[in-house]
Protein backbone atom coordinates (compact mmCIF):
# COMPACT_ATOMS: atom_id res chain seq x y z
CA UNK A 1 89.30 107.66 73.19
CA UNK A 2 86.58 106.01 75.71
CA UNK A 3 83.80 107.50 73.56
CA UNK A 4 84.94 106.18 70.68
CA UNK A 5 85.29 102.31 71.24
CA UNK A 6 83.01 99.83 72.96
CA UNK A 7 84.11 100.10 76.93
CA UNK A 8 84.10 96.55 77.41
CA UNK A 9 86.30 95.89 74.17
CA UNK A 10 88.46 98.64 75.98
CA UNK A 11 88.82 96.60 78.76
CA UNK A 12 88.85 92.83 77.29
CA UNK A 13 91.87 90.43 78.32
CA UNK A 14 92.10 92.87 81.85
CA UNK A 15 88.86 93.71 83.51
CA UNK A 16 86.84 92.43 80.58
CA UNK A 17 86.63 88.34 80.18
CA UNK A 18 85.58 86.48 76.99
CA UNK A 19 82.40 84.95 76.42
CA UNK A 20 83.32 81.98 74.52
CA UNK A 21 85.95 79.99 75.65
CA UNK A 22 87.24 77.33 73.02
CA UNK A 23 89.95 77.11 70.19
CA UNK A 24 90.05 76.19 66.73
CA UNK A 25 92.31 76.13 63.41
CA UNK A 26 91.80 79.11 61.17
CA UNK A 27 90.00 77.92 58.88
CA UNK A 28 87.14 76.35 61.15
CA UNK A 29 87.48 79.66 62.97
CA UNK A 30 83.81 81.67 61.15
CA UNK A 31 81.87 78.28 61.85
CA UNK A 32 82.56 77.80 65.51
CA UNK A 33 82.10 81.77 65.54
CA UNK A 34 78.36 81.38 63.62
CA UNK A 35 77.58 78.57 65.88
CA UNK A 36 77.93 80.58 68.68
CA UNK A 37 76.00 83.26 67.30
CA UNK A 38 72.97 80.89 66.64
CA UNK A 39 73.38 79.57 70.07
CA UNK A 40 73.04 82.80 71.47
CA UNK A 41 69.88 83.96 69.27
CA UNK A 42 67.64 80.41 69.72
CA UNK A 43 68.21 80.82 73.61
CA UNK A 44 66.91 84.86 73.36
CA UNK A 45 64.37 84.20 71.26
CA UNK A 46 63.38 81.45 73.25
CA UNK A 47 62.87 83.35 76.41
CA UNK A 48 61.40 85.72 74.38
CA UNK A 49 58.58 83.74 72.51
CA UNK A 50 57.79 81.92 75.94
CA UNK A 51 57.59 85.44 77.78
CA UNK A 52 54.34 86.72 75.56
CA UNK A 53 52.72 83.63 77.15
CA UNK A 54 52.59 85.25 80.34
CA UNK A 55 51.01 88.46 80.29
CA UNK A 56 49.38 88.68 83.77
CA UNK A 57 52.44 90.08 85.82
CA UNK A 58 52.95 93.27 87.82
CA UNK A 59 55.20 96.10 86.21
CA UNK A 60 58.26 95.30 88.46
CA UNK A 61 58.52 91.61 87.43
CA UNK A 62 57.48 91.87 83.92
CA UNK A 63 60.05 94.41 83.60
CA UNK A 64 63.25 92.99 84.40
CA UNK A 65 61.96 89.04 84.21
CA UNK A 66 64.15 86.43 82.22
CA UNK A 67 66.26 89.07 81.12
CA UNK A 68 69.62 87.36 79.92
CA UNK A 69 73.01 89.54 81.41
CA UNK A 70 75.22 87.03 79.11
CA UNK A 71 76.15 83.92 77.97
CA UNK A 72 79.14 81.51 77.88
CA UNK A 73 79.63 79.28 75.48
CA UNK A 74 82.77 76.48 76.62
CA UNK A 75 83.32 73.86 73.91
CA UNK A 76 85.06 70.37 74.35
CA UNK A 77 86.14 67.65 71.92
CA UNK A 78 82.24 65.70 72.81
CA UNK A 79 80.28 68.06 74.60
CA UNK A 80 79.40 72.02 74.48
CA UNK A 81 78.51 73.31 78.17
CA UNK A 82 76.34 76.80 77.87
CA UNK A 83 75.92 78.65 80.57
CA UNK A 84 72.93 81.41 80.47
CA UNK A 85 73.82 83.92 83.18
CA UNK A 86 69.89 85.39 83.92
CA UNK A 87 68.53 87.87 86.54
CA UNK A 88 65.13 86.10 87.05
CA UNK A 89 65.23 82.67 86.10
CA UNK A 90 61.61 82.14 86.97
CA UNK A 91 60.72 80.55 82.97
CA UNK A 92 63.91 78.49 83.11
CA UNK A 93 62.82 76.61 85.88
CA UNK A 94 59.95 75.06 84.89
CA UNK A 95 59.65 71.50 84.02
CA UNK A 96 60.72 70.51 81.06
CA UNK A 97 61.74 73.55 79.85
CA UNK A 98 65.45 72.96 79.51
CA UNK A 99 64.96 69.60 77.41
CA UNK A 100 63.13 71.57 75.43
CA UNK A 101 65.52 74.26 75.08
CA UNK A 102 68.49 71.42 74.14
CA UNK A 103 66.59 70.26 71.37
CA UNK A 104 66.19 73.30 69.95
CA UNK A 105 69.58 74.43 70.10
CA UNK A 106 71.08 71.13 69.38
CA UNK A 107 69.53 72.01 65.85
CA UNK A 108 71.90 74.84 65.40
CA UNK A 109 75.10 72.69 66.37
CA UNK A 110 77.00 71.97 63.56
CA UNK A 111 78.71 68.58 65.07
CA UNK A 112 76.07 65.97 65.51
CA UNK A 113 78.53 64.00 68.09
CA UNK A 114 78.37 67.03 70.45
CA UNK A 115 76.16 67.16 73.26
CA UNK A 116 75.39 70.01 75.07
CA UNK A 117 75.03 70.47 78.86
CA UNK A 118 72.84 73.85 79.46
CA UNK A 119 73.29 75.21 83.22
CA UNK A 120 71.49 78.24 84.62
CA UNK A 121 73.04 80.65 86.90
CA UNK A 122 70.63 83.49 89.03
CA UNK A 123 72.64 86.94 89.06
CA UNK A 124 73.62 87.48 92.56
CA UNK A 125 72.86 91.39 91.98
CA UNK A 126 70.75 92.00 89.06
CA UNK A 127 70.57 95.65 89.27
CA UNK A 128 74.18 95.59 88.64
CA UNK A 129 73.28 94.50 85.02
CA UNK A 130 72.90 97.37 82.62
CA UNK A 131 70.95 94.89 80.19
CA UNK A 132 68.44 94.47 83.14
CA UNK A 133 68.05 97.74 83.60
CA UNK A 134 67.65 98.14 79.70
CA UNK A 135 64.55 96.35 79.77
CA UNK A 136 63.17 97.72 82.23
CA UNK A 137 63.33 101.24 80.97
CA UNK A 138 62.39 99.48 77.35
CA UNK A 139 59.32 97.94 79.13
CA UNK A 140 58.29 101.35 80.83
CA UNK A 141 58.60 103.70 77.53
CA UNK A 142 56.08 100.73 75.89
CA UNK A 143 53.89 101.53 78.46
CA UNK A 144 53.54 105.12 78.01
CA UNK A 145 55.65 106.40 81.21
CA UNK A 146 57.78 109.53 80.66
CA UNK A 147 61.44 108.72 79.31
CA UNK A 148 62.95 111.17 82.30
CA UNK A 149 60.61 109.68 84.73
CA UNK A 150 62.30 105.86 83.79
CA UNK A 151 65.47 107.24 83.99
CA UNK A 152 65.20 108.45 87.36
CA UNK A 153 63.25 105.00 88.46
CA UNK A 154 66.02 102.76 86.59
CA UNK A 155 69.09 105.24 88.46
CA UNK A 156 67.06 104.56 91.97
CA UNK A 157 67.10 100.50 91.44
CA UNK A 158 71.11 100.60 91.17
CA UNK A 159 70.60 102.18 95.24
CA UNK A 160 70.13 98.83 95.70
CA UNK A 161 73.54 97.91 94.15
CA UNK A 162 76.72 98.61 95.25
CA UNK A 163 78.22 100.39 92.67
CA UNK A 164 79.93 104.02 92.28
CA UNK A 165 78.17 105.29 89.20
CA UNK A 166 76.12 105.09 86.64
CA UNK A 167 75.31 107.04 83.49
CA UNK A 168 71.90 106.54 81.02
CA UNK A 169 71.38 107.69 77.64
CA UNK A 170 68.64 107.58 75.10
CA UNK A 171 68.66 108.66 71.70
CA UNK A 172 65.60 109.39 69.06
CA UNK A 173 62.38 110.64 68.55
CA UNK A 174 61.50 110.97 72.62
CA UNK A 175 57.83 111.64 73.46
CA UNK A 176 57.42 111.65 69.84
CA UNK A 177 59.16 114.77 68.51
CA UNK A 178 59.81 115.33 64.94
CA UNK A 179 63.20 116.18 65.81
CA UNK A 180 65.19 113.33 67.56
CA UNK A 181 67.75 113.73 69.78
CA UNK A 182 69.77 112.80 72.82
CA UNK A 183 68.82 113.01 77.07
CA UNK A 184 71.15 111.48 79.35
CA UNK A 185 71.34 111.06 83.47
CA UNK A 186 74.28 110.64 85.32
CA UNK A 187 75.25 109.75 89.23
CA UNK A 188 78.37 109.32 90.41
CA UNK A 189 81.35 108.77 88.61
CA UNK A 190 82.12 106.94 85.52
CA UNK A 191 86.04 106.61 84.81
CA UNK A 192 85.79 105.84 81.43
CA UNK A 193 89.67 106.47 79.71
CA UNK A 194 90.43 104.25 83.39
CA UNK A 195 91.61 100.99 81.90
CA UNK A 196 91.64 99.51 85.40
CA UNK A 197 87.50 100.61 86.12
CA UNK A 198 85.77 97.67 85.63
CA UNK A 199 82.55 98.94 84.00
CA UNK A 200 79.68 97.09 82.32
CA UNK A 201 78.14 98.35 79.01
CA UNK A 202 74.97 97.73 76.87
CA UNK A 203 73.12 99.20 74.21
CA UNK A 204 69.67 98.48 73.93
CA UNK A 205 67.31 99.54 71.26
CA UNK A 206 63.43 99.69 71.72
CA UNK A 207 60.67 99.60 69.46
CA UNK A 208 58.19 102.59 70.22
CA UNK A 209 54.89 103.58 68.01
CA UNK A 210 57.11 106.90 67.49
CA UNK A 211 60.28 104.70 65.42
CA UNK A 212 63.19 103.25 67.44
CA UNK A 213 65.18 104.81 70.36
CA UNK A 214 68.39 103.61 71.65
CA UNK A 215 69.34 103.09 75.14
CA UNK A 216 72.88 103.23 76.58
CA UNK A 217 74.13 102.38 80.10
CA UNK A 218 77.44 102.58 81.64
CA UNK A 219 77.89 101.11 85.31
CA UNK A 220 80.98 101.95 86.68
CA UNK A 221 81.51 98.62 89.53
CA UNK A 222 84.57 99.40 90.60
CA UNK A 223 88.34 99.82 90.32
CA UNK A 224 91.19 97.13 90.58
């Protein structure tokens, strides 16, 4: 049944929190839900369009820089606080950067009387994050390196975590085979059918000269 559903769907209203918090009548339900959506995509594409700028970084920090884990959206009646949850926040920090950011996402509110109030929180552990560790393996398969060879490097960065297991897939057309198909890496254990294991998901597709792969990580944190 765990391989069949998304785990943290699995797992929503115990281990799993919403993203959004707010409420709504029904039928204003699919605009607040859109809003959201566009909130989410100007703030990635954001980070990413600023990102090309700087392209004088070491692997390491390129790799898993102003990578976004997730972010919370909490509406009021007057004011819409968003709250980008980020491993690096280096970009973010600069001046001027989030008034910039509020204007563009104050575009893509549908209410002009709401304001929004952006906040940026540094991930305590960010090699907890499967979506950091995404990228990173991402930015290592654009640069050539061997698919099992960022697998093993990604798996040796949760060390630095405290977690009890973690599991990496990728799917497609690896080192350019005609045939594609699946590798996957495991340490540890992974509970999955365990309602009660909180673990954190992603899926994470990359754009390589040989067509698309797909990346999937399962970090099992721990159990409640």
């Amino acid at each position: 049944m765990a391989q069949k559903i998304n785990p943290l769907g699995f797992r929503l209203g115990t281990t799993q929190n919403h993203h959004s918090f707010w409420f709504a009548q029904p039928k204003n339900y699919s605009e607040g839900l859109q809003e959201d959506k566009k909130i989410r995509d100007c703030i990635k594409n954001y980070i990413q369009k600023n990102r090309k700028k700087g392209s004088n970084r070491k692997i390491e920090s390129d790799s898993s820089s102003e990578v976004i884990t997730h972010i919370e959206i909490q509406k009021e009646i007057d004011t819409i606080h968003v709250i980008i949850h980020i491993g690096f926040p280096n970009l973010l920090k600069k001046k001027g950067t989030i008034e910039e950011l509020e204007k563009d996402l104050q575009k893509e509110v549908s209410s002009v009387n709401q304001r929004l109030n952006i906040s940026i929180e540094k991930v305590k552990e960010p090699y907890r994050q499967p979506n950091i560790l995404a990228e990173y393996i991402a930015f290592q398969l654009k640069n050539r390196v061997s698919f099992r060879k960022a697998m093993k490097k990604a798996i040796e960065l949760t060390k630095k975590a405290d977690i009890k297991g973690v599991k990496i897939q990728i799917a497609g057309r690896l080192a350019g085979k005609e045939i594609a198909r699946a590798e996957c890496i495991k340490k540890g254990r992974l509970p999955l059918q365990t309602i009660r294991a909180k673990i954190d998901y992603c899926c994470y597709p990359i754009r390589t000269i040989y067509g698309v792969l797909g990346v999937k990580i399962w970090i099992f944190l721990e159990e409640e």
